[in-house]
PDB file of N, CA and C in Angstrom:
ATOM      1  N   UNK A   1      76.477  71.480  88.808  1.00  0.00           N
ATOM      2  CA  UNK A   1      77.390  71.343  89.929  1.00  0.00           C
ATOM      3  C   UNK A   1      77.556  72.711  90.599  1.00  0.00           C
ATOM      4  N   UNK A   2      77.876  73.208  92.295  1.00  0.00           N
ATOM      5  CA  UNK A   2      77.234  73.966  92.579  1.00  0.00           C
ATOM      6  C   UNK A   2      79.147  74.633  92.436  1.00  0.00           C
ATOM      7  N   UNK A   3      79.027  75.631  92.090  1.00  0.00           N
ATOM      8  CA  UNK A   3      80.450  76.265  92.166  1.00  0.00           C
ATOM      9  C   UNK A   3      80.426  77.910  93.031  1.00  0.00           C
ATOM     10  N   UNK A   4      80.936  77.879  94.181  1.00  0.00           N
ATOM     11  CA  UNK A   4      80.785  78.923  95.376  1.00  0.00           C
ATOM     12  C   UNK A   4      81.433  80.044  94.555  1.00  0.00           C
ATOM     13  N   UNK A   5      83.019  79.824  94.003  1.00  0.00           N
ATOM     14  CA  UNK A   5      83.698  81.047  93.082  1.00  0.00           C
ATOM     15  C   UNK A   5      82.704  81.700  92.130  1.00  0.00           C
ATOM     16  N   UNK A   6      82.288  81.290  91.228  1.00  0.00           N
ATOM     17  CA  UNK A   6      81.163  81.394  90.505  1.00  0.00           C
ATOM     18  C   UNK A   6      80.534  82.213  90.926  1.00  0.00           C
ATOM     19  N   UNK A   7      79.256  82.022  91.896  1.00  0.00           N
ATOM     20  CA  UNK A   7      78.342  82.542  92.258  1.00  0.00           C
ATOM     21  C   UNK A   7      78.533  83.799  93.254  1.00  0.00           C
ATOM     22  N   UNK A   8      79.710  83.683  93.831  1.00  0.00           N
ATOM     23  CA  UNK A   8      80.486  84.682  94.892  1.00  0.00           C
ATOM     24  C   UNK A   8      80.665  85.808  93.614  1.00  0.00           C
ATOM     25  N   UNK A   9      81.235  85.697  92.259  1.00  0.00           N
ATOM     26  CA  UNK A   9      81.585  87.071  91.361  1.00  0.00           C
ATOM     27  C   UNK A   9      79.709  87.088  90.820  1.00  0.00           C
ATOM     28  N   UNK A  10      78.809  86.532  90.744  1.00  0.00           N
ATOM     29  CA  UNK A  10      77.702  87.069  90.203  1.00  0.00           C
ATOM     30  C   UNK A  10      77.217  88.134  91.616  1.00  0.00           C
ATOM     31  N   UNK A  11      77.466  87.446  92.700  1.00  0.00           N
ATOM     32  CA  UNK A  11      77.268  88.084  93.850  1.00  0.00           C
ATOM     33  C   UNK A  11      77.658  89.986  93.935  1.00  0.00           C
ATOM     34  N   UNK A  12      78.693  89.961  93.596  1.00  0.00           N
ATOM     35  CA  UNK A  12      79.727  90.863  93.389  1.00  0.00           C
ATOM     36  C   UNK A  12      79.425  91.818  92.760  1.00  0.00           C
ATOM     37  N   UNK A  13      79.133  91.181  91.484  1.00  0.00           N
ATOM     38  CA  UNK A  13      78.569  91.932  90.184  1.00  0.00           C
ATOM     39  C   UNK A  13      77.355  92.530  91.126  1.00  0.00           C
ATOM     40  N   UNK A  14      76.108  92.041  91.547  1.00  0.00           N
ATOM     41  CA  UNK A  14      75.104  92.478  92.214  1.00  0.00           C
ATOM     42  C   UNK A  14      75.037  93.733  92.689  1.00  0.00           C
ATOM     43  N   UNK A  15      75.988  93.204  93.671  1.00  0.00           N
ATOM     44  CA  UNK A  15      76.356  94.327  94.689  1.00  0.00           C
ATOM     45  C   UNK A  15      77.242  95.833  94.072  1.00  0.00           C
ATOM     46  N   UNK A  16      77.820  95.610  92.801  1.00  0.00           N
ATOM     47  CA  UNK A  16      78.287  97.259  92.340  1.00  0.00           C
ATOM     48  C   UNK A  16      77.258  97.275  91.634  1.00  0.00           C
ATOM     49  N   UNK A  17      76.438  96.247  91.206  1.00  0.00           N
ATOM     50  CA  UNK A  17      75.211  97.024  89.970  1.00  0.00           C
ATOM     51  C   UNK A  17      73.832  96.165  90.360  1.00  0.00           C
ATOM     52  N   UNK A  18      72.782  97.110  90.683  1.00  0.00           N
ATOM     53  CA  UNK A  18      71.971  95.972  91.122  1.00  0.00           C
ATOM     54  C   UNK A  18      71.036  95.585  90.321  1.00  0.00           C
ATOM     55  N   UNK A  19      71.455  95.757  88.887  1.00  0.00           N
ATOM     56  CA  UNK A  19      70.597  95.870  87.816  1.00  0.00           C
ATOM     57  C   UNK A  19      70.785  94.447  88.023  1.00  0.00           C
ATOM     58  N   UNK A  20      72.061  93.628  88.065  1.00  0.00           N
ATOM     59  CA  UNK A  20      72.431  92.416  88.089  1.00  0.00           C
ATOM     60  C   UNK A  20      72.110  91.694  88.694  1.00  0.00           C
ATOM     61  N   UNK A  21      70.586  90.335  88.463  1.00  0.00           N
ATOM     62  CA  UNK A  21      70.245  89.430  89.969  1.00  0.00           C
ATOM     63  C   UNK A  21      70.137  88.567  89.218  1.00  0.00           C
ATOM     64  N   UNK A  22      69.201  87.973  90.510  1.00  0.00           N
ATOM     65  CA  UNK A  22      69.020  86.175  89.731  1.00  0.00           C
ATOM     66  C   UNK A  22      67.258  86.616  91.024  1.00  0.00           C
ATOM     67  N   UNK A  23      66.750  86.021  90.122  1.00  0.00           N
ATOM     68  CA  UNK A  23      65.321  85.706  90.903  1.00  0.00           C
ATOM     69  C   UNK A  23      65.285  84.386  90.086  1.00  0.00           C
ATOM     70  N   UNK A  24      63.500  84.061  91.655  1.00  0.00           N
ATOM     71  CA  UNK A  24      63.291  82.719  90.811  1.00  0.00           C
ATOM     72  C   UNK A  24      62.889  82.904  89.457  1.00  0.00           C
ATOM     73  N   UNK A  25      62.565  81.334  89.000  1.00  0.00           N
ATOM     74  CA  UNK A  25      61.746  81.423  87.558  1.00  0.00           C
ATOM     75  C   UNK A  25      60.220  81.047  88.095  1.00  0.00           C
ATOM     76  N   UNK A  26      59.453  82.289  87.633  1.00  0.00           N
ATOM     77  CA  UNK A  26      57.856  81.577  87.799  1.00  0.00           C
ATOM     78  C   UNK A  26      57.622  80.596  86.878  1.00  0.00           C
ATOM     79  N   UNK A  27      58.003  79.864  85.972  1.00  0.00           N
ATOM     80  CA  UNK A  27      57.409  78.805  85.309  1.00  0.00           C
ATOM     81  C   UNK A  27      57.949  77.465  85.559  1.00  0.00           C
ATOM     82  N   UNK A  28      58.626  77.420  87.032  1.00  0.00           N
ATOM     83  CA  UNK A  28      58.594  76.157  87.322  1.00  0.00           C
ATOM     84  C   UNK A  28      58.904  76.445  89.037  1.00  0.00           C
ATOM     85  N   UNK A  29      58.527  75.040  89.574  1.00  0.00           N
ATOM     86  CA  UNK A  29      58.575  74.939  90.727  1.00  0.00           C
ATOM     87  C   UNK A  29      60.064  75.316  91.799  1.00  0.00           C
ATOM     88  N   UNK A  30      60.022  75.507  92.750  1.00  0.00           N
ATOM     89  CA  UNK A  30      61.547  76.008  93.133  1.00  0.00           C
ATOM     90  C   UNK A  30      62.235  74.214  93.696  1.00  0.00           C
ATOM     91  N   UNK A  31      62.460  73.065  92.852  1.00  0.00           N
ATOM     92  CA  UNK A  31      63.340  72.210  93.086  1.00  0.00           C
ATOM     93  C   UNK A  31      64.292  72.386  92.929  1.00  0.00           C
ATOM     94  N   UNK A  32      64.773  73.133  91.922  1.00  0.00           N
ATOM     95  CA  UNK A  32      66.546  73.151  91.515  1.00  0.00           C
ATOM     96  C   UNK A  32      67.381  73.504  92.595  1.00  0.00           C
ATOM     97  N   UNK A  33      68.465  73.030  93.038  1.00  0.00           N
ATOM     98  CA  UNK A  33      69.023  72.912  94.314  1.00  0.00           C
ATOM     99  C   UNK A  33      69.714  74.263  94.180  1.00  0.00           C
ATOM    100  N   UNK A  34      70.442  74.465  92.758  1.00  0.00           N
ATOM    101  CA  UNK A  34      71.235  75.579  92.575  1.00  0.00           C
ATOM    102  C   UNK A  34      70.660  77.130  92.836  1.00  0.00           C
ATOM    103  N   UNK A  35      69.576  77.123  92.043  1.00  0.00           N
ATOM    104  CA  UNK A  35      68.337  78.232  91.736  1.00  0.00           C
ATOM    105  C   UNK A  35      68.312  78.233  93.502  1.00  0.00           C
ATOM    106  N   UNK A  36      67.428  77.254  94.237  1.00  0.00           N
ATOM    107  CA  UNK A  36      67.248  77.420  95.483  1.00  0.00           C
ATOM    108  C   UNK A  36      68.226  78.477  96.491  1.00  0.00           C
ATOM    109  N   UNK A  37      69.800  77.753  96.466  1.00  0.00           N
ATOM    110  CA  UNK A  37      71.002  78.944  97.560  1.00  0.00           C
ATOM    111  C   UNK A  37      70.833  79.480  96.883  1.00  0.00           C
ATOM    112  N   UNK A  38      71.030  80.187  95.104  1.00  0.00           N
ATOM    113  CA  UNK A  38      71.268  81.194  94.343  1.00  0.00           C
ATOM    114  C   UNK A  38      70.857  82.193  94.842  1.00  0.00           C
ATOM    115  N   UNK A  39      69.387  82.140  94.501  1.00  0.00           N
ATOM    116  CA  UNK A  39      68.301  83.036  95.086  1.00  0.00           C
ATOM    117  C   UNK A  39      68.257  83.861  96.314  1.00  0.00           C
ATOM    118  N   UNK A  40      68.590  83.105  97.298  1.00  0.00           N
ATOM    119  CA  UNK A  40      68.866  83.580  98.908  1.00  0.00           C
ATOM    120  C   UNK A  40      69.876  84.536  99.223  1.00  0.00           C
ATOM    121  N   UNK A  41      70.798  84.267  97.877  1.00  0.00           N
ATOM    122  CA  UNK A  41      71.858  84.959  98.448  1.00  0.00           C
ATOM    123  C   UNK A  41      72.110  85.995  97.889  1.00  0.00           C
ATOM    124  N   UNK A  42      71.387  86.259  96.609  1.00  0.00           N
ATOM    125  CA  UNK A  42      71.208  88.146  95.759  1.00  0.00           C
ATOM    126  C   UNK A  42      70.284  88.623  97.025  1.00  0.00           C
ATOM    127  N   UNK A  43      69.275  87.756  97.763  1.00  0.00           N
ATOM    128  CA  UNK A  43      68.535  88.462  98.647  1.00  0.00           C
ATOM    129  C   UNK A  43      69.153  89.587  99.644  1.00  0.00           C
ATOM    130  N   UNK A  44      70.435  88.222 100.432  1.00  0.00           N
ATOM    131  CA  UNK A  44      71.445  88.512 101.300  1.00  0.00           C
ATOM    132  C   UNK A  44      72.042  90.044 100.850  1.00  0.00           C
ATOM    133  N   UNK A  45      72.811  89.932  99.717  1.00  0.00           N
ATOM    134  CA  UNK A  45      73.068  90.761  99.284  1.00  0.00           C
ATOM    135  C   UNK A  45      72.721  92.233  98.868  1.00  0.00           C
ATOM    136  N   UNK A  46      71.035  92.324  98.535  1.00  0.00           N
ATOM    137  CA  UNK A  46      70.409  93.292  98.335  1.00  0.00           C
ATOM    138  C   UNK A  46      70.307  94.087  99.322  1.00  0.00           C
ATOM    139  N   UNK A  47      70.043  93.143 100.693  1.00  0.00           N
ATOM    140  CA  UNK A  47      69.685  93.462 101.897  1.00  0.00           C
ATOM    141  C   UNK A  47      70.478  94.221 102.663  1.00  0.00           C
ATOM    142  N   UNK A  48      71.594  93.907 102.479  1.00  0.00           N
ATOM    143  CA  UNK A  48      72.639  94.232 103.510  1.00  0.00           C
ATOM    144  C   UNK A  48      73.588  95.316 102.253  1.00  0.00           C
ATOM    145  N   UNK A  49      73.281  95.915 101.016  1.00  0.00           N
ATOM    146  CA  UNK A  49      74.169  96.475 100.240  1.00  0.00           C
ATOM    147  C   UNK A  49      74.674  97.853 100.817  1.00  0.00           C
ATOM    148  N   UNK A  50      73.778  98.401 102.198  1.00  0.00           N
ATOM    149  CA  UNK A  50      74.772  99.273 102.478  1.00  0.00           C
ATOM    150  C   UNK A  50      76.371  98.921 103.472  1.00  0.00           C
ATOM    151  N   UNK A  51      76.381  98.238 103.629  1.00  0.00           N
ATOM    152  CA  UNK A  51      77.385  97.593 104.284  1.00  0.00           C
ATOM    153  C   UNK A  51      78.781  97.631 103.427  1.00  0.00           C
ATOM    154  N   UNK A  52      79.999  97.440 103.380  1.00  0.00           N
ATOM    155  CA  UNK A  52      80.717  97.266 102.773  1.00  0.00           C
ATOM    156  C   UNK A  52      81.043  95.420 102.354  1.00  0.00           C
ATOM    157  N   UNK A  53      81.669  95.392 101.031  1.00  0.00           N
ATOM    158  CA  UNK A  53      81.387  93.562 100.598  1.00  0.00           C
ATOM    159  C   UNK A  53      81.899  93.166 101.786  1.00  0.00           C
ATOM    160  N   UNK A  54      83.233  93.380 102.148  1.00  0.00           N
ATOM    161  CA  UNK A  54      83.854  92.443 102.700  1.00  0.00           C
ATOM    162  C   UNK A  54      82.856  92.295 104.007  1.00  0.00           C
ATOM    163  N   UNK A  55      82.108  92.751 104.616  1.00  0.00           N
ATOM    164  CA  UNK A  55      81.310  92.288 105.554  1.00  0.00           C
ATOM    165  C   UNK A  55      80.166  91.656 105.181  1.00  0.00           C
ATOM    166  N   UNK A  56      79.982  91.935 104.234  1.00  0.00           N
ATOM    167  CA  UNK A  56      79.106  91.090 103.090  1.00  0.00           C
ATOM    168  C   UNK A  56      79.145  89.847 102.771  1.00  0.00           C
ATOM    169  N   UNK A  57      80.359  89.598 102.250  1.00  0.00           N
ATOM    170  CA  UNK A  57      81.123  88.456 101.789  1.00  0.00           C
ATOM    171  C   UNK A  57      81.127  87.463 102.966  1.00  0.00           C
ATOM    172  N   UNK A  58      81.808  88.041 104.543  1.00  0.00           N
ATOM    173  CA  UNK A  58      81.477  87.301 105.816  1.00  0.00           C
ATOM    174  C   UNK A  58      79.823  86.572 105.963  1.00  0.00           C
ATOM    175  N   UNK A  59      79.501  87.348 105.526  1.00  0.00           N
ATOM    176  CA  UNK A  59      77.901  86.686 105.960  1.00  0.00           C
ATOM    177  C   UNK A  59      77.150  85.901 105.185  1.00  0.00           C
ATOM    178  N   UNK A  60      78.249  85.913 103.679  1.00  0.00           N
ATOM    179  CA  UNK A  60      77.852  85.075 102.886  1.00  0.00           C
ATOM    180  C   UNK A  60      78.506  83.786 102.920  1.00  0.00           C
ATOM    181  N   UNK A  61      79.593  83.882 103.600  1.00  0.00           N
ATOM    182  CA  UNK A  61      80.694  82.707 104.119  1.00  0.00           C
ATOM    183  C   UNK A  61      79.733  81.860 105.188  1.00  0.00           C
ATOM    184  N   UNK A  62      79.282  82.435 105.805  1.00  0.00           N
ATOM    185  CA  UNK A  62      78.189  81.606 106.984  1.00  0.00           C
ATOM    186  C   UNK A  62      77.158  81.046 106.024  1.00  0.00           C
ATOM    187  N   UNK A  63      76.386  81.785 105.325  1.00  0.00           N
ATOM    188  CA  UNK A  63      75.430  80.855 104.738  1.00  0.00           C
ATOM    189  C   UNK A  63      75.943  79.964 103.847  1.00  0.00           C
ATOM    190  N   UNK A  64      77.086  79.970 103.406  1.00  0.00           N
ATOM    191  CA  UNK A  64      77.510  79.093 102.653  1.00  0.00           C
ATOM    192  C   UNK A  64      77.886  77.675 102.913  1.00  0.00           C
ATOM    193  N   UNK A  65      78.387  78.122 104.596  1.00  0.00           N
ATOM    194  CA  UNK A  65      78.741  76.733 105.377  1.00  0.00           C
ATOM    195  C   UNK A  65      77.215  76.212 105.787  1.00  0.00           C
ATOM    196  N   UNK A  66      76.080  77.050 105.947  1.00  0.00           N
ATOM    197  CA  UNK A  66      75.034  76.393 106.127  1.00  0.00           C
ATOM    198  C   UNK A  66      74.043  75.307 104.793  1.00  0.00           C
ATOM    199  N   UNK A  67      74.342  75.995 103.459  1.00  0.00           N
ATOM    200  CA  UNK A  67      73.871  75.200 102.096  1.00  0.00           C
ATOM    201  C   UNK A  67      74.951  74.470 102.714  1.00  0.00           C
ATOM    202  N   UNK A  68      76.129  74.052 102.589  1.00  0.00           N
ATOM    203  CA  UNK A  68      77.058  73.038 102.507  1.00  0.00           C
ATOM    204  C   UNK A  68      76.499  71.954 103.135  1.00  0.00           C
ATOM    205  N   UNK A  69      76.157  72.153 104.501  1.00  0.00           N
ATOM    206  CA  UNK A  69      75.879  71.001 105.872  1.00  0.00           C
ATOM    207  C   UNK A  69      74.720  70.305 104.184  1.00  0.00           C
ATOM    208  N   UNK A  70      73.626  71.212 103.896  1.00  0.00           N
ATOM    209  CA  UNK A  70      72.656  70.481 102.854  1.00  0.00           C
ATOM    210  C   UNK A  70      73.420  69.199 101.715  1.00  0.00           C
ATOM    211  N   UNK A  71      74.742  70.359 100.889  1.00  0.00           N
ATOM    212  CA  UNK A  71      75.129  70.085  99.697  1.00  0.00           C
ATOM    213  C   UNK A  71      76.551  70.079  99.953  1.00  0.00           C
ATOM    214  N   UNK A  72      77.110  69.100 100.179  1.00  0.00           N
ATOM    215  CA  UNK A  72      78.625  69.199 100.438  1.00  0.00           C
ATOM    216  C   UNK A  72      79.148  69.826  99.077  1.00  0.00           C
ATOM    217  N   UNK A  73      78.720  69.693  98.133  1.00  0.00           N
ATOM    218  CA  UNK A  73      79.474  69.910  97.005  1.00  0.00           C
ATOM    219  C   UNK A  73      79.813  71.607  97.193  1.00  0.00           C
ATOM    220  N   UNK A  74      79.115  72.745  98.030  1.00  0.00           N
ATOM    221  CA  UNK A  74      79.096  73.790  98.099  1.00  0.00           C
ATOM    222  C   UNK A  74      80.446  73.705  98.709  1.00  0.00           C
ATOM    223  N   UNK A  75      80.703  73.120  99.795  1.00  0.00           N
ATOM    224  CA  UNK A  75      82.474  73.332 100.324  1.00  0.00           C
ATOM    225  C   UNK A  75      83.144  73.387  99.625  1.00  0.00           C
ATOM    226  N   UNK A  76      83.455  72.191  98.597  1.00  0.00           N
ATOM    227  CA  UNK A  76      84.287  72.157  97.733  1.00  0.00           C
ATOM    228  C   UNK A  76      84.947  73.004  96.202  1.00  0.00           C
ATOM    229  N   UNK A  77      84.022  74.212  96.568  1.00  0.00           N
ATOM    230  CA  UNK A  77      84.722  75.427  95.982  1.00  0.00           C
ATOM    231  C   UNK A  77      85.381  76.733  96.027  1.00  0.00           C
ATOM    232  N   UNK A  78      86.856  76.860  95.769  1.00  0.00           N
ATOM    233  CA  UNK A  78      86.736  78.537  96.583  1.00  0.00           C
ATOM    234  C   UNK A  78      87.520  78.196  97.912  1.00  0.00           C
ATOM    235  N   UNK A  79      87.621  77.421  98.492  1.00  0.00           N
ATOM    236  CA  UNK A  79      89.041  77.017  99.787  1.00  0.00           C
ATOM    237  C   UNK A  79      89.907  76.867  99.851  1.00  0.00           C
TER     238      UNK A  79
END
């Protein structure tokens, strides 16, 4: 079940330490719905780490409403 709180503090974690990610797994195909946003969004994060979170966090709020339109269950955490 996809939980936004959750993944927003692994996010977090990322971003003060970037030892901390999530990549895919090469030994299986990328179906998992979770693995799938997961992934995108240590990207997000890597990408943009000179920025400060909270502008961070904004841009992770947009992609989040965009997995949602996919996975409603993504709204329903964290509001």
């Amino acid at each position: 079940m996809p939980n936004w709180t959750n993944l927003l503090s692994w996010l977090k974690a990322h971003y003060d330490n970037a030892a901390i990610a999530c990549g895919p797994n090469p030994e299986k195909q990328r179906t998992d719905r979770l693995e799938k946003a997961a992934v995108p969004a240590f990207g997000i994060v890597k990408k943009l780490s000179k920025l400060p979170w909270k502008e961070i966090e904004g841009v992770l709020e947009d992609f989040r409403n965009g997995i949602a339109a996919e996975n409603a269950a993504w709204a329903a955490w964290g509001k």
